[in-house]
Protein backbone atom coordinates (compact mmCIF):
# COMPACT_ATOMS: atom_id res chain seq x y z
CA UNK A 1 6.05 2.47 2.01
CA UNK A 2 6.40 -0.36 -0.82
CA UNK A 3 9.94 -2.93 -0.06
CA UNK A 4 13.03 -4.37 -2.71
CA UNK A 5 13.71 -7.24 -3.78
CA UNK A 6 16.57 -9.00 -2.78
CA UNK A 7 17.68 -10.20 -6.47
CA UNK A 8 16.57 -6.78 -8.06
CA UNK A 9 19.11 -5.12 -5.70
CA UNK A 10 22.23 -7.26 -7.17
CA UNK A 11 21.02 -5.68 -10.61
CA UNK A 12 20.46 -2.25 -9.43
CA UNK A 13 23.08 -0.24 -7.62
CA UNK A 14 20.22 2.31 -5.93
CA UNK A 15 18.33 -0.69 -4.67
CA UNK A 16 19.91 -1.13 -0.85
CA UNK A 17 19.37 -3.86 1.42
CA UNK A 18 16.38 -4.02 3.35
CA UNK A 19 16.76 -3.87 7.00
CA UNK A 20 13.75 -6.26 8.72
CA UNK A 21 14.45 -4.78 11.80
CA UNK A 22 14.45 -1.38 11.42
CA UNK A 23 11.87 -1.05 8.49
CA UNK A 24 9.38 -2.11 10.84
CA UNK A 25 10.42 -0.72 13.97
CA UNK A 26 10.70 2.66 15.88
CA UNK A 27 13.99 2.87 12.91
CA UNK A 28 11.33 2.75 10.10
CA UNK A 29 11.61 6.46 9.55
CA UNK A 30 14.93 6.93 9.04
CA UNK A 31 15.01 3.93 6.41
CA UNK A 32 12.40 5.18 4.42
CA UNK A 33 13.54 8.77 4.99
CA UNK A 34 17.23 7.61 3.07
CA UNK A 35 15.49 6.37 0.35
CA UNK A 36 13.23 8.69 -0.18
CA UNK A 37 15.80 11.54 -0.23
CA UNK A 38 17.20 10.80 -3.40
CA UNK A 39 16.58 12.40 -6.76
CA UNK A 40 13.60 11.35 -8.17
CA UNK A 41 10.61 9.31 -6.89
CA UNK A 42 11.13 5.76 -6.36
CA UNK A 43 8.20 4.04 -7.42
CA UNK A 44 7.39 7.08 -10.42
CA UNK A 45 4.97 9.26 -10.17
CA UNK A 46 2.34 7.22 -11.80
CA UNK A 47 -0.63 5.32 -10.16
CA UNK A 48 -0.31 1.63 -9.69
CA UNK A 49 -1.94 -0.31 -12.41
CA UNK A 50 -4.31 -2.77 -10.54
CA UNK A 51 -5.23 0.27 -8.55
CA UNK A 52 -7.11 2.68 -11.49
CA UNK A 53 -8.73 -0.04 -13.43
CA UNK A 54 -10.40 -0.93 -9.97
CA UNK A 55 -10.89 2.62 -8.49
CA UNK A 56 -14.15 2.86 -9.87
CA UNK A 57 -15.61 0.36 -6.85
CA UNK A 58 -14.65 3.19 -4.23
CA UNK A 59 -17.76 4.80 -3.02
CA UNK A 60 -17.35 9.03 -3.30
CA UNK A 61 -16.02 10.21 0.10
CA UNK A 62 -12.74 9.73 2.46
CA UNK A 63 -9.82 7.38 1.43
CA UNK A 64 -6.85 6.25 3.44
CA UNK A 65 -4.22 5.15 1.70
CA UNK A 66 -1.63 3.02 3.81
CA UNK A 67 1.99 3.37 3.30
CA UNK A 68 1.85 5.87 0.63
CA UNK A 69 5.34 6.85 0.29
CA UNK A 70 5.73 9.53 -2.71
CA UNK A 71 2.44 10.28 -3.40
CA UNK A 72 1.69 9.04 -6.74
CA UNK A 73 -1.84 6.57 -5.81
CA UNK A 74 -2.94 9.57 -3.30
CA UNK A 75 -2.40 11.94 -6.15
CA UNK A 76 -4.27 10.14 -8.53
CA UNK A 77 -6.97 9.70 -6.10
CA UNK A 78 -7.49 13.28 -5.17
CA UNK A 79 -7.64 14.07 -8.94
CA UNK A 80 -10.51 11.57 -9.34
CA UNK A 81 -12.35 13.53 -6.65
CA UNK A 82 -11.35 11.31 -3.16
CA UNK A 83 -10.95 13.20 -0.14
CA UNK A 84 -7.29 11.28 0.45
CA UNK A 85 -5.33 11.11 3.69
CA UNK A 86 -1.74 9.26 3.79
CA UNK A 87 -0.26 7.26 6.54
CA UNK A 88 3.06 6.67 6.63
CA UNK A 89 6.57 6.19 8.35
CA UNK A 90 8.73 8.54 6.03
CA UNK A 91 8.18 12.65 6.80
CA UNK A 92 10.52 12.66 3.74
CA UNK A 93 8.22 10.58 1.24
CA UNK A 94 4.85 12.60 3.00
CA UNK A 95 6.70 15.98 1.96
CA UNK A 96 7.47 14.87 -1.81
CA UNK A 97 3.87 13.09 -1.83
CA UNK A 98 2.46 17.27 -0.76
CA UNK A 99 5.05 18.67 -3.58
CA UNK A 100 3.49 15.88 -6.30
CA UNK A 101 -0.43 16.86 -5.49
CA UNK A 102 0.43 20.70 -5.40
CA UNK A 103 1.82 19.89 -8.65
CA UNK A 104 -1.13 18.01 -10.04
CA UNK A 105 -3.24 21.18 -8.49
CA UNK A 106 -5.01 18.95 -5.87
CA UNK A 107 -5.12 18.67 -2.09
CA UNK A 108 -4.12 15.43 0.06
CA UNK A 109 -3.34 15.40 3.68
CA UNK A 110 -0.54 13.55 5.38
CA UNK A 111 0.51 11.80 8.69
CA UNK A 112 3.75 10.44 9.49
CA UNK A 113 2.73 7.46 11.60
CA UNK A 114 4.36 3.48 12.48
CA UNK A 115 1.86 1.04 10.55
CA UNK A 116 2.42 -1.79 13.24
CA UNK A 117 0.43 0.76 16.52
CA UNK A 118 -1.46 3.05 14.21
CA UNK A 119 -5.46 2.82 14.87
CA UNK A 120 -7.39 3.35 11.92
CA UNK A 121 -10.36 4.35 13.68
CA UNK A 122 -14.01 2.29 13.76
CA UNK A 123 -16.11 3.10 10.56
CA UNK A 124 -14.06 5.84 9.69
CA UNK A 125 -13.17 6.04 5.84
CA UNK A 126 -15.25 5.22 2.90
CA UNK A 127 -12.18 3.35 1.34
CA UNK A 128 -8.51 2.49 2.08
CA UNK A 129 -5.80 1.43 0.03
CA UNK A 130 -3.06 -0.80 0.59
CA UNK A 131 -0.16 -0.72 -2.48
CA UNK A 132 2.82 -2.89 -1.84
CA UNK A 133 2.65 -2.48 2.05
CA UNK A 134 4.75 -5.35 3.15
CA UNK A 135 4.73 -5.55 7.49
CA UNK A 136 5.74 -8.95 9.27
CA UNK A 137 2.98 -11.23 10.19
CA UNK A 138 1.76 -10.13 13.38
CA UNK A 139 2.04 -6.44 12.37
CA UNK A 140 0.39 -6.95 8.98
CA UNK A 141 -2.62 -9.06 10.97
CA UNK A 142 -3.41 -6.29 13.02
CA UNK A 143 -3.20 -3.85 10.21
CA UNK A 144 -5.67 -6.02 8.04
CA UNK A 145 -8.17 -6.41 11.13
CA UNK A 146 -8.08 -2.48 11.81
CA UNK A 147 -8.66 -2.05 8.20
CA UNK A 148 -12.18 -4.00 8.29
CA UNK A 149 -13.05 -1.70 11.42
CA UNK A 150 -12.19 1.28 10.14
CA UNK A 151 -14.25 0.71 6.73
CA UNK A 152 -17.67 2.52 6.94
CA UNK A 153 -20.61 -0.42 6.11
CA UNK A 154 -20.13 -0.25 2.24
CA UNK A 155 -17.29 1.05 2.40
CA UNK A 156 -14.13 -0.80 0.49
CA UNK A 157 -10.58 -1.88 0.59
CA UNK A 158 -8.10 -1.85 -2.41
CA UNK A 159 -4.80 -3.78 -1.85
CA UNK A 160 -1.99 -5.04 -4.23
CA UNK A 161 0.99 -7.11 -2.41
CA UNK A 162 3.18 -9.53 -3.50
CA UNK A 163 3.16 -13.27 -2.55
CA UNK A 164 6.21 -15.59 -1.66
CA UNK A 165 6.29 -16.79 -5.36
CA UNK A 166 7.77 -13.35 -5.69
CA UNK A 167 11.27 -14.31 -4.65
CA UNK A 168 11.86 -16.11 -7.68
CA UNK A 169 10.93 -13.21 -9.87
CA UNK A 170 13.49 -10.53 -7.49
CA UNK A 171 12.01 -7.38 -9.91
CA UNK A 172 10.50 -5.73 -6.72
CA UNK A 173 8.89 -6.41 -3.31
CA UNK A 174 10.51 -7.98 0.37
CA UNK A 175 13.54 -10.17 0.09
CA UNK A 176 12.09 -12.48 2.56
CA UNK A 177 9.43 -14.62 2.83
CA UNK A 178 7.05 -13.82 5.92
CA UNK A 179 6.99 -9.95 4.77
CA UNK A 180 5.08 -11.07 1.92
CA UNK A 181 1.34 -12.60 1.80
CA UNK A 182 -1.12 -14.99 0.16
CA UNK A 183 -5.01 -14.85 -0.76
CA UNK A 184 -5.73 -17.27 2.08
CA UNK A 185 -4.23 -15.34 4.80
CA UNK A 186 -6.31 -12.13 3.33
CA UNK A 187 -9.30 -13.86 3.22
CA UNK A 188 -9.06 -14.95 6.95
CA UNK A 189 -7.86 -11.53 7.53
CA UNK A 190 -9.98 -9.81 6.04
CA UNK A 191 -13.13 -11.47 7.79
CA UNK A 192 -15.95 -9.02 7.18
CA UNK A 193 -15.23 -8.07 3.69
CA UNK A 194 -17.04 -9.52 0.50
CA UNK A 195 -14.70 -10.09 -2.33
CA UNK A 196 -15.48 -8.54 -5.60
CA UNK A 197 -11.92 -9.18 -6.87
CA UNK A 198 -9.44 -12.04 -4.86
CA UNK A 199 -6.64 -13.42 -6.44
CA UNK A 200 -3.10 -14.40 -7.14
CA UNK A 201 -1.49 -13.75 -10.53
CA UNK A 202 1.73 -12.80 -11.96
CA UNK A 203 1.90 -9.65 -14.29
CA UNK A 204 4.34 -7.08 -15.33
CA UNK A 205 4.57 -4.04 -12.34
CA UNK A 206 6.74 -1.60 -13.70
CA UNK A 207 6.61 1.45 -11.25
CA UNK A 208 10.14 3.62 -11.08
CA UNK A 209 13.78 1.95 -10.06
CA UNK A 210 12.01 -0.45 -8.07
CA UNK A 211 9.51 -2.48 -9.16
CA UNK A 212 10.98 -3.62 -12.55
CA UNK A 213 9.07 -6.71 -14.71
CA UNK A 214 7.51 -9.55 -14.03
CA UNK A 215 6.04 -9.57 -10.73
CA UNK A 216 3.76 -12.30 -8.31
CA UNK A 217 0.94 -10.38 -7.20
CA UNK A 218 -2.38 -10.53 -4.98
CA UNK A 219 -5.24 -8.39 -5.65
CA UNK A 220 -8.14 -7.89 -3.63
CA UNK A 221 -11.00 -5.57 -3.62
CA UNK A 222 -12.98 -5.98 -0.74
CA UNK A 223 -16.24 -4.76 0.30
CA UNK A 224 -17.24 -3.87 4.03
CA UNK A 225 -20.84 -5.52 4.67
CA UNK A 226 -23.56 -3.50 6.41
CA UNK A 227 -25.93 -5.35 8.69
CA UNK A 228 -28.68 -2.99 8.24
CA UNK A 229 -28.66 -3.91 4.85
CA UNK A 230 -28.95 -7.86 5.66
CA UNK A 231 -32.06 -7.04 8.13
């Protein structure tokens, strides 16, 4: 479920306006569900960047992947070998996301759910991925704490967002600030996780119609500590 940027839509015509409201509300659905239904797939069909020259840290098992949308990181995953399950709020993105994998020849499973009530589930998945899933604050801080509860010990988190230096670049991402997030509100978040990877950096995200150049990013790949481990 990845967000526009404001400035990108003035360029681009397919690009609407992102309603705060409804995107992350009981309405989320039907927004997603519009843009989903048009030709094509938004975001392409290929895997996010930062994601496969990281997927290697993933320990063999179950993945959730947060917000997946069309399919194409889930995809990718199950062809690697992960046992994938999506969560998101668009039935219309879930069905294209089960077209793209029977393509590929691989299996995924899918849930429509709303990000801001779903429970992960205590030390439940082996890893989860976040891609460009922009919620406002208090949503995303409950997200982010059911995330470290719902990694196994070991088990690890992938996420790419973009930061509030992002506005300036308008090639992709939430046209407003508080949808978007820094490293040090992930690493407070995030309290249980040991960083392999944390940082802010710009770089070039060219995914589909909507994420088009030069982009401000945050990367994190975080590790779930066990406590047996530490004894």
């Amino acid at each position: 479920m990845p967000t526009d940027g404001v400035r990108g839509e003035e360029r681009n015509p397919d690009r609407p306006a992102v309603d705060r409201a409804a995107t992350f509300s009981s309405d989320a659905g039907r927004v997603w569900d519009a843009r989903y239904a048009k030709a094509g797939y938004a975001y392409g069909t290929a895997p996010n960047a930062f994601l496969t020259s990281v997927a290697h840290h993933l320990p063999p098992g179950r993945v959730l992947s947060l917000g997946e949308g069309e399919g194409r990181n889930a995809t990718y995953l199950a062809a690697e070998g992960w046992s994938v399950h999506c969560v998101d709020a668009s039935a219309v993105g879930l069905d294209k996301a089960l077209r793209l994998a029977t393509e590929a020849h691989v299996t995924i499973t899918t849930e429509v759910v709303d990000l801001a009530v779903y429970d992960i589930g205590p030390a439940t998945w082996d890893g989860i991925v976040s891609i460009f899933c922009h919620l406002p604050p208090a949503a995303r801080r409950r997200l982010h704490q059911q995330v470290v509860r719902g990694l196994r010990p070991g088990g690890v988190l992938i996420l790419e967002a973009y930061t509030p230096q992002q506005l300036a670049y308008g090639t992709g991402g939430p046209p407003v600030a508080d949808l978007l997030v820094t490293l040090d509100e992930l690493r407070s978040a995030l309290d249980g996780l040991d960083f392999v990877i944390a940082h802010e950096l710009e770089r070039d995200v060219l995914e589909g119609r909507l994420h088009v150049g030069r982009s401000a990013v945050v990367q994190i790949v975080g590790k779930k500590r066990d406590p047996a481990a530490r004894s």
